[in-house]
N, C-alpha and C. Protein backbone atom coordinates (compact mmCIF):
# COMPACT_ATOMS: atom_id res chain seq x y z
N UNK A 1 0.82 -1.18 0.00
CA UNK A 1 0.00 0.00 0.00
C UNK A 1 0.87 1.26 0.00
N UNK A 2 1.72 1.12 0.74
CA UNK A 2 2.86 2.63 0.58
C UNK A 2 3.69 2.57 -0.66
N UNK A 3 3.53 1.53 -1.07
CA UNK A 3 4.57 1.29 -2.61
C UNK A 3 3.76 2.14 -3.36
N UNK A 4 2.25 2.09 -3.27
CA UNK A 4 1.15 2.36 -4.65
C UNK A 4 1.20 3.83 -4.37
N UNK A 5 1.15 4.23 -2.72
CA UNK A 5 1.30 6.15 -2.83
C UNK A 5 2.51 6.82 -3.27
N UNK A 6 3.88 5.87 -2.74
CA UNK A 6 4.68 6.19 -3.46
C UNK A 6 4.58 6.59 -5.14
N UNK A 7 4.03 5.52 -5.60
CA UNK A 7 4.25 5.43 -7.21
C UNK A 7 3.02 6.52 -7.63
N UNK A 8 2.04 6.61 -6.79
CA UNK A 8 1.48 7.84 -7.95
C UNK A 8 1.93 9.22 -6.98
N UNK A 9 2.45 9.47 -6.40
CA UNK A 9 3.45 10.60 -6.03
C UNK A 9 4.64 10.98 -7.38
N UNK A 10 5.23 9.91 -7.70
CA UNK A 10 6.08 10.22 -8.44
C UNK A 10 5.28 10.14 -9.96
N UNK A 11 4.52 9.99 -10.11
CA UNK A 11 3.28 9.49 -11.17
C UNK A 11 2.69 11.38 -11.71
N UNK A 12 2.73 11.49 -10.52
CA UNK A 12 1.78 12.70 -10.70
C UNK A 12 3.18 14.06 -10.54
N UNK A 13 4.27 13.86 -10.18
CA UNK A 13 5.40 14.62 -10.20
C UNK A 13 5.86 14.41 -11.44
N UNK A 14 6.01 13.28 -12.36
CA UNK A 14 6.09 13.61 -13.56
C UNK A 14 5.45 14.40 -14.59
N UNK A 15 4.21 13.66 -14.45
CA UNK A 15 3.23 14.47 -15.08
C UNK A 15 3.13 16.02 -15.11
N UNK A 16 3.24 16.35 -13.47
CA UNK A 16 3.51 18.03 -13.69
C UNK A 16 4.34 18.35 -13.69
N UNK A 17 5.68 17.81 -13.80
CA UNK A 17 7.06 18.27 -14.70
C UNK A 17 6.41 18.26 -15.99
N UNK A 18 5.69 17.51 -17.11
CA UNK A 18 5.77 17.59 -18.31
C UNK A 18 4.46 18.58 -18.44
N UNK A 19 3.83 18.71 -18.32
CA UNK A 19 3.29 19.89 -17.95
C UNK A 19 4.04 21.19 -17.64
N UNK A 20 4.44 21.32 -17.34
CA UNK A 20 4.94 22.80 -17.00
C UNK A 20 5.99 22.75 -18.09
N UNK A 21 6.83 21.72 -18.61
CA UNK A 21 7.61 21.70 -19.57
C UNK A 21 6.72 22.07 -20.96
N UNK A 22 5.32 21.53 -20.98
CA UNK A 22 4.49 21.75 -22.51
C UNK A 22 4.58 23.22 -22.16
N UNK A 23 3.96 23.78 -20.97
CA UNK A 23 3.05 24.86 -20.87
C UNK A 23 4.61 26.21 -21.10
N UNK A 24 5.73 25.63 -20.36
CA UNK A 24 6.91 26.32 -20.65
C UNK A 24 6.72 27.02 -22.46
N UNK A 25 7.07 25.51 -23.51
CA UNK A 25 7.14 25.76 -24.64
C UNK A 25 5.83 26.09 -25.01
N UNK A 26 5.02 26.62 -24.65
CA UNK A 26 3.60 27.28 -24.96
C UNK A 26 3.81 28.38 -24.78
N UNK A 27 4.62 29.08 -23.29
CA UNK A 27 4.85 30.77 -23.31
C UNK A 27 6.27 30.58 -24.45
N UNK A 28 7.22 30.11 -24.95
CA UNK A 28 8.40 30.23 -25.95
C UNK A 28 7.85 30.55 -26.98
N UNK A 29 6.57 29.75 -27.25
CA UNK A 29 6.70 29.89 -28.83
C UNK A 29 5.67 31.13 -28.95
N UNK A 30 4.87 31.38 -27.97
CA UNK A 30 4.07 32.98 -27.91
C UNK A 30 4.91 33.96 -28.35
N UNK A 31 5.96 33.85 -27.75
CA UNK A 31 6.97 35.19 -27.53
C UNK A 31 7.72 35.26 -28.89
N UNK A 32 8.10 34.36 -29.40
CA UNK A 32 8.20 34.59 -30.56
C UNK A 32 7.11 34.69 -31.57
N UNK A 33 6.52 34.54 -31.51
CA UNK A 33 5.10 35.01 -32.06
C UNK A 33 4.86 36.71 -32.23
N UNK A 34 5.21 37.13 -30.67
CA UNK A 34 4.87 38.62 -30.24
C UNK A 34 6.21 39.10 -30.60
N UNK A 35 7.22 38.79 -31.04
CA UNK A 35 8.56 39.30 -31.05
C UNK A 35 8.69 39.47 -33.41
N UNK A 36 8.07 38.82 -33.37
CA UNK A 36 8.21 38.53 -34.86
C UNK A 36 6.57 39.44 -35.26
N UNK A 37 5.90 39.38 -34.53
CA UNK A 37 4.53 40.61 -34.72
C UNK A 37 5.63 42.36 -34.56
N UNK A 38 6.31 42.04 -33.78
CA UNK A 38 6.65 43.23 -33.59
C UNK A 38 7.29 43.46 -34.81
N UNK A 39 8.26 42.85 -34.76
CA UNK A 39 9.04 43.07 -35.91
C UNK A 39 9.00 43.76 -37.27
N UNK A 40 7.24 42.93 -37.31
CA UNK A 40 6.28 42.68 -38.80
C UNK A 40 6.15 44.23 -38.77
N UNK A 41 5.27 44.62 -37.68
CA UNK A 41 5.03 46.21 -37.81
C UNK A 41 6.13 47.15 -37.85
N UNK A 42 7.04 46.89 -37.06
CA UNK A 42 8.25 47.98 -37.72
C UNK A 42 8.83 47.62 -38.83
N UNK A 43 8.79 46.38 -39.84
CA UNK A 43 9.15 46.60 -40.93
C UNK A 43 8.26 47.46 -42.03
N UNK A 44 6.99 47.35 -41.92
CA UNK A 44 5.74 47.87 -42.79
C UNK A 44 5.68 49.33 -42.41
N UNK A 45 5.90 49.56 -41.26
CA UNK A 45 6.54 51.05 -41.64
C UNK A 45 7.49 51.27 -42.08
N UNK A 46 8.62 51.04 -41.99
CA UNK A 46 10.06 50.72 -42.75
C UNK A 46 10.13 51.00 -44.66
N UNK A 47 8.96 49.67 -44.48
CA UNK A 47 8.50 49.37 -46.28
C UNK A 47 7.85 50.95 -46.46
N UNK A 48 7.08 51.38 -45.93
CA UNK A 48 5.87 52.48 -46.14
C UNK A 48 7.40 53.94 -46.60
N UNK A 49 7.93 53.99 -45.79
CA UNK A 49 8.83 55.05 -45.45
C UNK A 49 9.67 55.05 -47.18
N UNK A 50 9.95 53.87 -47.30
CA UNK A 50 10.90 53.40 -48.90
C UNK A 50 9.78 53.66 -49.57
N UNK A 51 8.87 53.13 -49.48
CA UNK A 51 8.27 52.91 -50.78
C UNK A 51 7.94 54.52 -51.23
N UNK A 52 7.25 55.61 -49.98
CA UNK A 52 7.26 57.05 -50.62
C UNK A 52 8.87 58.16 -50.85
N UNK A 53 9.95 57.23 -50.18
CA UNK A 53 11.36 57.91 -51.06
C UNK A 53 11.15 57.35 -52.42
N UNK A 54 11.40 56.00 -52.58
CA UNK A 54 10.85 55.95 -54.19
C UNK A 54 10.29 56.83 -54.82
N UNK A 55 9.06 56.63 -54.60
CA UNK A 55 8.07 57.74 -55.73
C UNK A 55 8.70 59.23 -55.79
N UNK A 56 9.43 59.67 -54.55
CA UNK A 56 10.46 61.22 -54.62
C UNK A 56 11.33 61.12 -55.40
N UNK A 57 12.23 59.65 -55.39
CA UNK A 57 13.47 59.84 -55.98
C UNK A 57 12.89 59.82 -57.17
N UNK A 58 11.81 58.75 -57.73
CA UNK A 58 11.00 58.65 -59.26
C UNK A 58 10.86 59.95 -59.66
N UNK A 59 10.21 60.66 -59.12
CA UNK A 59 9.71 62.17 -59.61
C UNK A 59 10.82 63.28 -59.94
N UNK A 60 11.55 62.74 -58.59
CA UNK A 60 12.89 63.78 -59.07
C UNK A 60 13.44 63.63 -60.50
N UNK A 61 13.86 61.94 -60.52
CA UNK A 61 14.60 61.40 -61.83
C UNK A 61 14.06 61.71 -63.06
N UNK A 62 13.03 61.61 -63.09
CA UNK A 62 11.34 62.09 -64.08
C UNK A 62 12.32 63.57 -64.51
N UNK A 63 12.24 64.66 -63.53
CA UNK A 63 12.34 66.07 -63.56
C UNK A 63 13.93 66.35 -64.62
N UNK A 64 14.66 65.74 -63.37
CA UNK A 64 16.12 65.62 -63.93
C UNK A 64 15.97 65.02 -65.51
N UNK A 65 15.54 63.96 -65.87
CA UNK A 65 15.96 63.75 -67.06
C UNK A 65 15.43 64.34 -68.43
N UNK A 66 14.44 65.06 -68.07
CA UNK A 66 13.78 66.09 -68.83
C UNK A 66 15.15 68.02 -68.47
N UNK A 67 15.80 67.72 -67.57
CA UNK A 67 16.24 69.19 -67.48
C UNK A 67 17.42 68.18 -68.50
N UNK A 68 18.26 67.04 -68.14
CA UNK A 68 19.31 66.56 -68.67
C UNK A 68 19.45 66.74 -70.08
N UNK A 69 18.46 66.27 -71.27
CA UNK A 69 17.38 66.01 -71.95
C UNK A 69 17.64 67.46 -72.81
N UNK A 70 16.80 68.71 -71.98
CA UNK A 70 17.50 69.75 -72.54
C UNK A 70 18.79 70.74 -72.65
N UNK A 71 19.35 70.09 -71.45
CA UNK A 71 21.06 70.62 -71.97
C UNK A 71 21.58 70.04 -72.12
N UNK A 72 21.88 68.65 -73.08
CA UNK A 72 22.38 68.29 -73.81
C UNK A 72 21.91 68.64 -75.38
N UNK A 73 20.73 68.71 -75.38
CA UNK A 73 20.25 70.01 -76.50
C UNK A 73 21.12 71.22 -76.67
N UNK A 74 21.08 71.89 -75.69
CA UNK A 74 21.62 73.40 -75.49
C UNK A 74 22.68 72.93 -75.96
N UNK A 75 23.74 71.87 -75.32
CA UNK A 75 24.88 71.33 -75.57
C UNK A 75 25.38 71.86 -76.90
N UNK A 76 24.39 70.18 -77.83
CA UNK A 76 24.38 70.02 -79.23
C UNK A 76 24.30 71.16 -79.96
N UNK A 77 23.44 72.36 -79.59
CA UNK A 77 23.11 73.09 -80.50
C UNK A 77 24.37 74.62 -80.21
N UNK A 78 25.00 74.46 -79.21
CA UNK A 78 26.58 75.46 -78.95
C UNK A 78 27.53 74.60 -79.25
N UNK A 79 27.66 73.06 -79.52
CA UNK A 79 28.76 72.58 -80.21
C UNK A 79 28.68 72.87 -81.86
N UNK A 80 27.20 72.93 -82.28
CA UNK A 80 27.44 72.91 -83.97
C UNK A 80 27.30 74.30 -84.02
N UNK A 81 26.95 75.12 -83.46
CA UNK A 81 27.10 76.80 -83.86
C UNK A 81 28.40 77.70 -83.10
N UNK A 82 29.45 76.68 -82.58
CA UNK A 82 30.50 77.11 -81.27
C UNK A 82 30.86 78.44 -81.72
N UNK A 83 31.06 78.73 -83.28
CA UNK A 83 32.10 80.42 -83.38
C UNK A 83 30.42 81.27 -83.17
N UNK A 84 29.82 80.84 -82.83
CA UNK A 84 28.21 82.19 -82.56
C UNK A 84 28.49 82.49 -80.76
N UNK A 85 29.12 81.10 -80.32
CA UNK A 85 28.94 81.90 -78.66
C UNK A 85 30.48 81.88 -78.45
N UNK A 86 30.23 82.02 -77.22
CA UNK A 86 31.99 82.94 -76.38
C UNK A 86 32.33 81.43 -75.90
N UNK A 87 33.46 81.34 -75.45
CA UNK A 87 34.34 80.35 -74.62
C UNK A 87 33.87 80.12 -73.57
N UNK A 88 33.33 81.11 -72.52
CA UNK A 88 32.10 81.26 -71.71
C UNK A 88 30.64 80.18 -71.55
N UNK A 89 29.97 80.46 -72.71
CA UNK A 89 29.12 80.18 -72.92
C UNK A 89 28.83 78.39 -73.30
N UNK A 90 29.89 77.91 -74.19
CA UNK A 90 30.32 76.86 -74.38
C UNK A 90 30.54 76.27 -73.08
N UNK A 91 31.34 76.61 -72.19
CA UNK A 91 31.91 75.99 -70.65
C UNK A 91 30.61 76.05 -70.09
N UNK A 92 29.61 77.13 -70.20
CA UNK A 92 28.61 76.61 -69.40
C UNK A 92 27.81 75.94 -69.32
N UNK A 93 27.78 75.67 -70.88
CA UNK A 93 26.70 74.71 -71.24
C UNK A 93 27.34 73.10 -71.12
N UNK A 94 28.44 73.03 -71.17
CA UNK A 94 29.31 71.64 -71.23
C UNK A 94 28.68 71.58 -69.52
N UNK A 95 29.45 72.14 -68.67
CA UNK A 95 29.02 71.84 -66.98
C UNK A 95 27.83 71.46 -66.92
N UNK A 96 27.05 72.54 -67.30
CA UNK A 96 25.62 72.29 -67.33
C UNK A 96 25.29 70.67 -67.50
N UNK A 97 25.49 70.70 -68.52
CA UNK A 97 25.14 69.16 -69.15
C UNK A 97 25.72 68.23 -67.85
N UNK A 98 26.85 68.20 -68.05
CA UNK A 98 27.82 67.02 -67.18
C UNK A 98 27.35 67.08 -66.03
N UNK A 99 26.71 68.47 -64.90
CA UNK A 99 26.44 68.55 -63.83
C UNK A 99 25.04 67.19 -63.59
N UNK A 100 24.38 68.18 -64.72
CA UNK A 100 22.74 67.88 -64.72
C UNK A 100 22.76 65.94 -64.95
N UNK A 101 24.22 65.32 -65.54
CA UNK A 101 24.31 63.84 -66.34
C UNK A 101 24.47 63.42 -64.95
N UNK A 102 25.40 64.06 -63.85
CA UNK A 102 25.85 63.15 -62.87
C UNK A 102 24.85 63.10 -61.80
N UNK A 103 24.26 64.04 -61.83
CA UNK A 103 23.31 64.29 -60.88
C UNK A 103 21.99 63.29 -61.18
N UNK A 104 21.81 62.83 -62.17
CA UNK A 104 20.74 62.12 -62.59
C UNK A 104 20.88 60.76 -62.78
N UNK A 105 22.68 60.75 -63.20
CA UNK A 105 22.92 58.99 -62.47
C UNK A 105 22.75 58.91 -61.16
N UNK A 106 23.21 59.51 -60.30
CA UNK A 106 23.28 59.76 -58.65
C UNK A 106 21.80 59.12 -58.26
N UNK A 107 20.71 59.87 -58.23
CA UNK A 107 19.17 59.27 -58.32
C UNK A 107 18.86 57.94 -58.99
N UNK A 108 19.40 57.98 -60.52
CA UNK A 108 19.35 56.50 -60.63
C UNK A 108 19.72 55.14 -59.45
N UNK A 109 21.00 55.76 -59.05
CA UNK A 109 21.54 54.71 -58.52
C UNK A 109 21.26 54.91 -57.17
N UNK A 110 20.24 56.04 -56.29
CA UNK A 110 19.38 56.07 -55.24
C UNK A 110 18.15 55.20 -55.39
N UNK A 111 17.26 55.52 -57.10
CA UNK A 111 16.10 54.97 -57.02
C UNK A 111 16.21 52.98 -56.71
N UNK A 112 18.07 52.60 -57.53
CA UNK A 112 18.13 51.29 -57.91
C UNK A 112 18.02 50.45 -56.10
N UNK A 113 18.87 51.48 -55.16
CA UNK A 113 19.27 50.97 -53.70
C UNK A 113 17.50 51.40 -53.10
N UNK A 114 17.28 52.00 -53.56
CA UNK A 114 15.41 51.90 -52.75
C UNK A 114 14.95 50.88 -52.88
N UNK A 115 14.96 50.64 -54.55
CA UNK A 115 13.98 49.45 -54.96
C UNK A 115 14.62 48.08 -53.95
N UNK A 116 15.84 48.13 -54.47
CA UNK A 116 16.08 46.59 -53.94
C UNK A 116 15.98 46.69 -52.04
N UNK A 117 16.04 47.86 -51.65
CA UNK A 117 15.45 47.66 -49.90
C UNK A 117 14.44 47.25 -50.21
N UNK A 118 13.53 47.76 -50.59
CA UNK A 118 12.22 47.60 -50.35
C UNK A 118 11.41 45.65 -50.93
N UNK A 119 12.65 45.57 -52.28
CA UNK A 119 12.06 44.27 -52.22
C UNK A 119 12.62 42.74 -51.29
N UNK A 120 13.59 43.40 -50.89
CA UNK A 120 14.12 43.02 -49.48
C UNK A 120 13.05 43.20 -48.24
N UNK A 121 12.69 44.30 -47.93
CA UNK A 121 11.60 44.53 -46.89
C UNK A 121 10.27 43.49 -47.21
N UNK A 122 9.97 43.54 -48.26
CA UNK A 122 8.72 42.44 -49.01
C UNK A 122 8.86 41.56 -48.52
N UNK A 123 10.13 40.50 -48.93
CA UNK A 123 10.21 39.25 -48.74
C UNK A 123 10.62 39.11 -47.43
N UNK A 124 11.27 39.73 -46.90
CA UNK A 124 11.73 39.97 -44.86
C UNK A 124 10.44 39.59 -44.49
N UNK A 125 8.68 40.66 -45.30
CA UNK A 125 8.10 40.54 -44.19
C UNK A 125 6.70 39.03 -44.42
N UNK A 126 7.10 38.67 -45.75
CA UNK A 126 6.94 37.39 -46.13
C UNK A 126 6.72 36.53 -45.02
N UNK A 127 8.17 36.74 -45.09
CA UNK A 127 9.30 35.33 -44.08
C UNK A 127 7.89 35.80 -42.37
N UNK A 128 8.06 36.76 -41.86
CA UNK A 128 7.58 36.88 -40.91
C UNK A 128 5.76 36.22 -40.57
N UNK A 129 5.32 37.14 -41.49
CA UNK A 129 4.17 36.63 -41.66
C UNK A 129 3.87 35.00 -41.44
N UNK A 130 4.58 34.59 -42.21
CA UNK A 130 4.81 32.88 -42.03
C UNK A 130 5.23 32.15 -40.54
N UNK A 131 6.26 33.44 -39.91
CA UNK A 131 6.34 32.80 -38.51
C UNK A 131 5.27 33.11 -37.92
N UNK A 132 4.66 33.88 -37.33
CA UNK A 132 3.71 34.41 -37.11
C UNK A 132 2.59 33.74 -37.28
N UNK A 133 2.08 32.90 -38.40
CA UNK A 133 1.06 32.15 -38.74
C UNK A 133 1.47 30.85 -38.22
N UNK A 134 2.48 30.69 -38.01
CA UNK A 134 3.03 28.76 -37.99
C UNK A 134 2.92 29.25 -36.41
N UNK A 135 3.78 30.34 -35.45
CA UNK A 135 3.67 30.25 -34.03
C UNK A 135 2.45 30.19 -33.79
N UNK A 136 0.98 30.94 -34.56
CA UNK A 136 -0.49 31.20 -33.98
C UNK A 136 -0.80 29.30 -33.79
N UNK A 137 -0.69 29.09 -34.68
CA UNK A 137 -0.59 27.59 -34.89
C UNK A 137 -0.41 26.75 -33.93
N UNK A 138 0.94 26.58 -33.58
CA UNK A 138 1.72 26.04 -32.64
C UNK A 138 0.98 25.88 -31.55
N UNK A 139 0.61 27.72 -31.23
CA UNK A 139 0.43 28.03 -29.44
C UNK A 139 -1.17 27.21 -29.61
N UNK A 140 -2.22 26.54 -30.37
CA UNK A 140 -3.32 26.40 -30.61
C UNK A 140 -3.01 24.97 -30.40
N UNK A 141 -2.22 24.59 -30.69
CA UNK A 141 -1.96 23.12 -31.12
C UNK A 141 -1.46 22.88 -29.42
N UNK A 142 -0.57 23.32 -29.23
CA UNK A 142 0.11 22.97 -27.10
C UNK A 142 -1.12 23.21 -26.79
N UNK A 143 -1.90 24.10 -26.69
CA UNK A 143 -2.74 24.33 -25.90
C UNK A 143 -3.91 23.09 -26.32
N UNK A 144 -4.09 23.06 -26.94
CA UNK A 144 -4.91 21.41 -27.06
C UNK A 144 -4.41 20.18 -26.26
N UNK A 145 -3.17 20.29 -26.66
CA UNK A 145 -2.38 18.86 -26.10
C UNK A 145 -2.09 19.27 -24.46
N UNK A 146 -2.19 20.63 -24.07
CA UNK A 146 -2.25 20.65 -22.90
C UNK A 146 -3.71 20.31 -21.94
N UNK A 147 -4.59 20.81 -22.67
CA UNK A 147 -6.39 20.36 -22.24
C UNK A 147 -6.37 18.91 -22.10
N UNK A 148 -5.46 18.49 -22.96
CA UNK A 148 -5.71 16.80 -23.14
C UNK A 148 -4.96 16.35 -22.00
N UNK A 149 -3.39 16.47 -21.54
CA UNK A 149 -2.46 16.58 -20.66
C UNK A 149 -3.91 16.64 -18.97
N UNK A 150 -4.02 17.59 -18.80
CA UNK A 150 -4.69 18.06 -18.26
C UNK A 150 -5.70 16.80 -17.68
N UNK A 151 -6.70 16.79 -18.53
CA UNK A 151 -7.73 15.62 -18.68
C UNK A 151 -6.96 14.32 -18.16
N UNK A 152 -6.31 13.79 -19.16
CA UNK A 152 -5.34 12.49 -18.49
C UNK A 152 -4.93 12.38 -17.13
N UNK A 153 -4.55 13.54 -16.87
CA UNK A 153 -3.54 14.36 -15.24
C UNK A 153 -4.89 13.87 -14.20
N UNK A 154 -6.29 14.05 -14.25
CA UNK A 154 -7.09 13.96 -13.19
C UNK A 154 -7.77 12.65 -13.57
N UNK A 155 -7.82 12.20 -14.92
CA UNK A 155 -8.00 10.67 -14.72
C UNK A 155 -7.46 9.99 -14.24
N UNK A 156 -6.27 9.66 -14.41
CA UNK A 156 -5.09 8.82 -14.15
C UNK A 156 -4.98 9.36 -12.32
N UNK A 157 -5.24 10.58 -11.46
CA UNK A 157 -5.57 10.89 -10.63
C UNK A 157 -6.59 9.91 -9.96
N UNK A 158 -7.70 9.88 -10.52
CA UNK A 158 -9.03 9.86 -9.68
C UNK A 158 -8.75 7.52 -9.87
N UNK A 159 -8.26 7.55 -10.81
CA UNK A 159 -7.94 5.92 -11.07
C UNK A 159 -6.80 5.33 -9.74
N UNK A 160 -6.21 6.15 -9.52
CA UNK A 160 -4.87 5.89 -8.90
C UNK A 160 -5.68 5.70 -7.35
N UNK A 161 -6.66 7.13 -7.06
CA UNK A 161 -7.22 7.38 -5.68
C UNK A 161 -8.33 6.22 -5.60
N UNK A 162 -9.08 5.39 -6.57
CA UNK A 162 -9.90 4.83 -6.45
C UNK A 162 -9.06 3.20 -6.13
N UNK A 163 -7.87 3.36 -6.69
CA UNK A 163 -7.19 1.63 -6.93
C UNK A 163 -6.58 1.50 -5.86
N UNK A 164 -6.58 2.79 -4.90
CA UNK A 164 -5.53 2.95 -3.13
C UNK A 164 -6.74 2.79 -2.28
N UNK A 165 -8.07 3.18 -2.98
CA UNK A 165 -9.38 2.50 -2.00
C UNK A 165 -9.35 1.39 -1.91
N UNK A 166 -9.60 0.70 -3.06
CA UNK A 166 -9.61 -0.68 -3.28
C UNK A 166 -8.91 -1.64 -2.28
């Protein structure tokens, strides 16, 4: 008879070791859940923030290559008439041009480092979303197997207290 209280002493000390061990990895995988939610939202502002430099740097580049556009015109049209303007005039229009060329690769190669953040930010928040859906998951799934845990825990209880009547 002291063998049988012994054994569901240690019966029922396991049990709520593995228990508290499910219910442990039930608050783990929350937190990453809430840690990767967080995340999600500071990237989508992140994305939001790129995505309207884009459309600036777009508009700028838009602007620029229409000013570029026409002084290289101006250019063309003081290289084939050069003895009508001054030495002056020529130099300014050359800068002009070259200023207005570098300045408009410069944006290019701003708009090229936006885009690829941003389709970086996309797929970053992909990836998240997916944890996020697999942890909602998870914590739904322990928590079942813990109800069940649970259930077993006071059967295997009330069996043990009825078989020490006996």
């Amino acid at each position: 008879m002291n063998k049988t209280k012994m054994d569901s002493k240690v019966l029922d000390s396991i049990l709520m070791k593995m228990l508290k061990t499910v219910d442990g990895s039930k608050d783990e995988v929350f937190q990453i859940g809430e840690q990767s939610r967080q995340q999600y939202e500071q990237l989508v502002e992140e994305l939001k923030q790129i995505k309207q430099q884009v459309y600036e740097v777009i508009e700028l580049g838009d602007k620029l290559e229409v000013q570029t556009r026409h002084a290289r015109n101006r250019l063309s049209e003081v290289s084939r008439n050069f003895h009508r303007f001054s030495e002056e005039e020529i130099r300014n229009a050359y800068e002009k041009a070259h200023k207005l060329q570098v300045e408009l690769t410069m944006i290019q190669q701003r708009e090229k480092q936006l885009r690829e953040r941003r389709d970086d930010l996309e797929r970053r928040l992909l990836g998240l979303q997916e944890i996020i859906e697999r942890s909602e998951s998870l914590v739904s799934q322990i928590t079942v197997v813990l109800n069940y845990l649970n259930q077993d825990l006071r059967e295997v209880g009330l069996l043990l207290a009825d078989a020490q009547a006996k």
